[in-house]
N, C-alpha and C. Protein backbone atom coordinates (compact mmCIF):
# COMPACT_ATOMS: atom_id res chain seq x y z
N UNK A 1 134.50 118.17 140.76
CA UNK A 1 134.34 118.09 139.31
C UNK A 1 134.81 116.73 138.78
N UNK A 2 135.90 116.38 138.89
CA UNK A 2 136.52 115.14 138.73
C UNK A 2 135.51 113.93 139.18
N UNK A 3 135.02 113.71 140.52
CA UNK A 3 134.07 113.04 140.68
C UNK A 3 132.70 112.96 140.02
N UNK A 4 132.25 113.87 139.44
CA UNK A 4 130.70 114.42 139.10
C UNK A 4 131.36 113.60 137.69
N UNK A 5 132.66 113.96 136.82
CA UNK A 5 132.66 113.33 135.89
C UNK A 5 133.10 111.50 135.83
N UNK A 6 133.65 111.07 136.51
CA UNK A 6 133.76 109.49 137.03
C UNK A 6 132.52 109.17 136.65
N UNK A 7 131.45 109.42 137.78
CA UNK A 7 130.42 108.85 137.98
C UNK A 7 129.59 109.26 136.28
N UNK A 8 129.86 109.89 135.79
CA UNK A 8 129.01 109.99 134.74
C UNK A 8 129.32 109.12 133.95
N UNK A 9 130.80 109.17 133.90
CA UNK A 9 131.26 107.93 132.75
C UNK A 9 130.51 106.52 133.11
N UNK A 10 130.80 106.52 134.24
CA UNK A 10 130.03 105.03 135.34
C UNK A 10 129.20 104.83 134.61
N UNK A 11 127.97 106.15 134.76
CA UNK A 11 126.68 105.89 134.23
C UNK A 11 126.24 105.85 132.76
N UNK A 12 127.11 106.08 132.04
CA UNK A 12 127.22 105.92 130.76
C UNK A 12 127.54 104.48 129.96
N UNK A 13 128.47 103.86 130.86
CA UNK A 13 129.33 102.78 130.42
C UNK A 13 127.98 101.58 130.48
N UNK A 14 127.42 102.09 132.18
CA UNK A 14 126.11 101.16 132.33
C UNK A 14 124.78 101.46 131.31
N UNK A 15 124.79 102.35 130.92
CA UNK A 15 123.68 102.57 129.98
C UNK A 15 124.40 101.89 128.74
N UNK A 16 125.05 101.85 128.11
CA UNK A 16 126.16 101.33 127.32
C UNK A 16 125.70 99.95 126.88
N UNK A 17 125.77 99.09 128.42
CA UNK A 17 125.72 97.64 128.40
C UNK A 17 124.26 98.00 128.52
N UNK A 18 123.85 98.08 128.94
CA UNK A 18 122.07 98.06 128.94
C UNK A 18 121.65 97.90 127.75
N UNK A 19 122.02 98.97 126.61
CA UNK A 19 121.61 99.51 125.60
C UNK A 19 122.27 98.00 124.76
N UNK A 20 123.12 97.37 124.66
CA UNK A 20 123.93 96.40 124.06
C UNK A 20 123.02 95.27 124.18
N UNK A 21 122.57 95.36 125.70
CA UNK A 21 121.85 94.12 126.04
C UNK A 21 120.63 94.13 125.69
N UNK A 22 119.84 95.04 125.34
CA UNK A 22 118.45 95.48 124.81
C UNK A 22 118.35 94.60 123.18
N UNK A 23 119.64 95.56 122.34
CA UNK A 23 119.60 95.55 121.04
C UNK A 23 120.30 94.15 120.05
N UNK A 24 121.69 93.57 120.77
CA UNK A 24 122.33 92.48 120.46
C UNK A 24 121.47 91.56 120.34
N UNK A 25 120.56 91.16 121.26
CA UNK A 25 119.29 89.91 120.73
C UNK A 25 118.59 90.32 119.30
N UNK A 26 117.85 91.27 119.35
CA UNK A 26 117.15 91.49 117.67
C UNK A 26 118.32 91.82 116.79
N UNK A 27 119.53 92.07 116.90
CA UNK A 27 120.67 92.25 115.97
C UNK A 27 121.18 90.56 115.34
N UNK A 28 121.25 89.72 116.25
CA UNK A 28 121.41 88.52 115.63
C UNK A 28 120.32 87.97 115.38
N UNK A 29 118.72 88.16 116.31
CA UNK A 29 117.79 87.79 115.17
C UNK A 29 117.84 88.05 113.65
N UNK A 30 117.85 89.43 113.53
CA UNK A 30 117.85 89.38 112.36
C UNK A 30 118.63 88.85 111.43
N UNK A 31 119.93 88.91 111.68
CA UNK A 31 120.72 87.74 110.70
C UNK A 31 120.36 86.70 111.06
N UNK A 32 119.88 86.00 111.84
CA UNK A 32 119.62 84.49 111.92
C UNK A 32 118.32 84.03 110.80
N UNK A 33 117.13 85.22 111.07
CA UNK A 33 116.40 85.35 110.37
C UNK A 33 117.02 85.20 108.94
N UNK A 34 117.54 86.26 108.20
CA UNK A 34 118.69 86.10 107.06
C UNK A 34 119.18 85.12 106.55
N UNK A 35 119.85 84.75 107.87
CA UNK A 35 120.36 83.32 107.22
C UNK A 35 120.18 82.12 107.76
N UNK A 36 119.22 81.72 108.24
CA UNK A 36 118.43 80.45 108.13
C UNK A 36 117.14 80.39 107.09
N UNK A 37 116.70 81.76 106.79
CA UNK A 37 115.12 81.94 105.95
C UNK A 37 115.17 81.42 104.33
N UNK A 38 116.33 81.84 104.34
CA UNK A 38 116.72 81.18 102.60
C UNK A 38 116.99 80.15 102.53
N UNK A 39 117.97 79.45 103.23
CA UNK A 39 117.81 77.76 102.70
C UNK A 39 116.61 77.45 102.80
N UNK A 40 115.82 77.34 103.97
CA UNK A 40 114.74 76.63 104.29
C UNK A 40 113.63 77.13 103.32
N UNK A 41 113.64 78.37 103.20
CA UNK A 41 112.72 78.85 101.72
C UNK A 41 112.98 77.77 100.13
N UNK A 42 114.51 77.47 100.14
CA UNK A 42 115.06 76.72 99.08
C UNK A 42 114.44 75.25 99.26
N UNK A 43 114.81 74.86 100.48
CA UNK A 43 114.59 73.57 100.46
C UNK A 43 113.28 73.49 100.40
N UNK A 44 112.06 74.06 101.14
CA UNK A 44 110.70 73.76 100.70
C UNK A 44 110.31 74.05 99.14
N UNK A 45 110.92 74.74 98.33
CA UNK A 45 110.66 75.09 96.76
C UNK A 45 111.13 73.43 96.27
N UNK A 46 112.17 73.14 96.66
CA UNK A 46 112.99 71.90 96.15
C UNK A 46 111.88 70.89 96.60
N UNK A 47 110.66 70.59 97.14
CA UNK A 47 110.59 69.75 98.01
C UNK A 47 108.82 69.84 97.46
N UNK A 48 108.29 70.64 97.33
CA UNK A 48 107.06 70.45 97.33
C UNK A 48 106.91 71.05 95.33
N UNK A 49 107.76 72.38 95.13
CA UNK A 49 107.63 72.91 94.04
C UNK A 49 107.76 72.23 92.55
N UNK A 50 109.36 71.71 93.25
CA UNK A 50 109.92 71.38 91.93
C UNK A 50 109.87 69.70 91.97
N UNK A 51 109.22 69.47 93.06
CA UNK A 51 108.82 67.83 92.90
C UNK A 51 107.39 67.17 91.92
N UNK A 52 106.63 68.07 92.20
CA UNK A 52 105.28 68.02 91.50
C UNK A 52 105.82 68.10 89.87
N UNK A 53 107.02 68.99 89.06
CA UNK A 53 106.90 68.96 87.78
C UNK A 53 107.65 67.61 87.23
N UNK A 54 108.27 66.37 88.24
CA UNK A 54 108.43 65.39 87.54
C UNK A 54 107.85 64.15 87.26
């Protein structure tokens, strides 16, 4: 019994990191997305938008 439960934890801990390693890349995409999309949204408004009205 003791063994049957070890190994489960084992296999849990590894699904664990699997599951971490799957999801952590699109988890900081998306904030990167977040927060790189707005300045650069700003700076092209600043740059093409609000240059044309002077």
């Amino acid at each position: 019994m003791f063994r049957l439960k070890k190994s489960k934890s084992i296999l849990l801990m590894i699904f664990g990191i699997l599951l971490a390693c799957f999801t952590l890349p699109f988890i900081i995409g998306v904030f990167s997305l977040f927060f790189i999309f707005p300045p650069l949204f700003l700076l092209f408004l600043n740059l093409f938008v609000f240059n044309e009205e002077k």
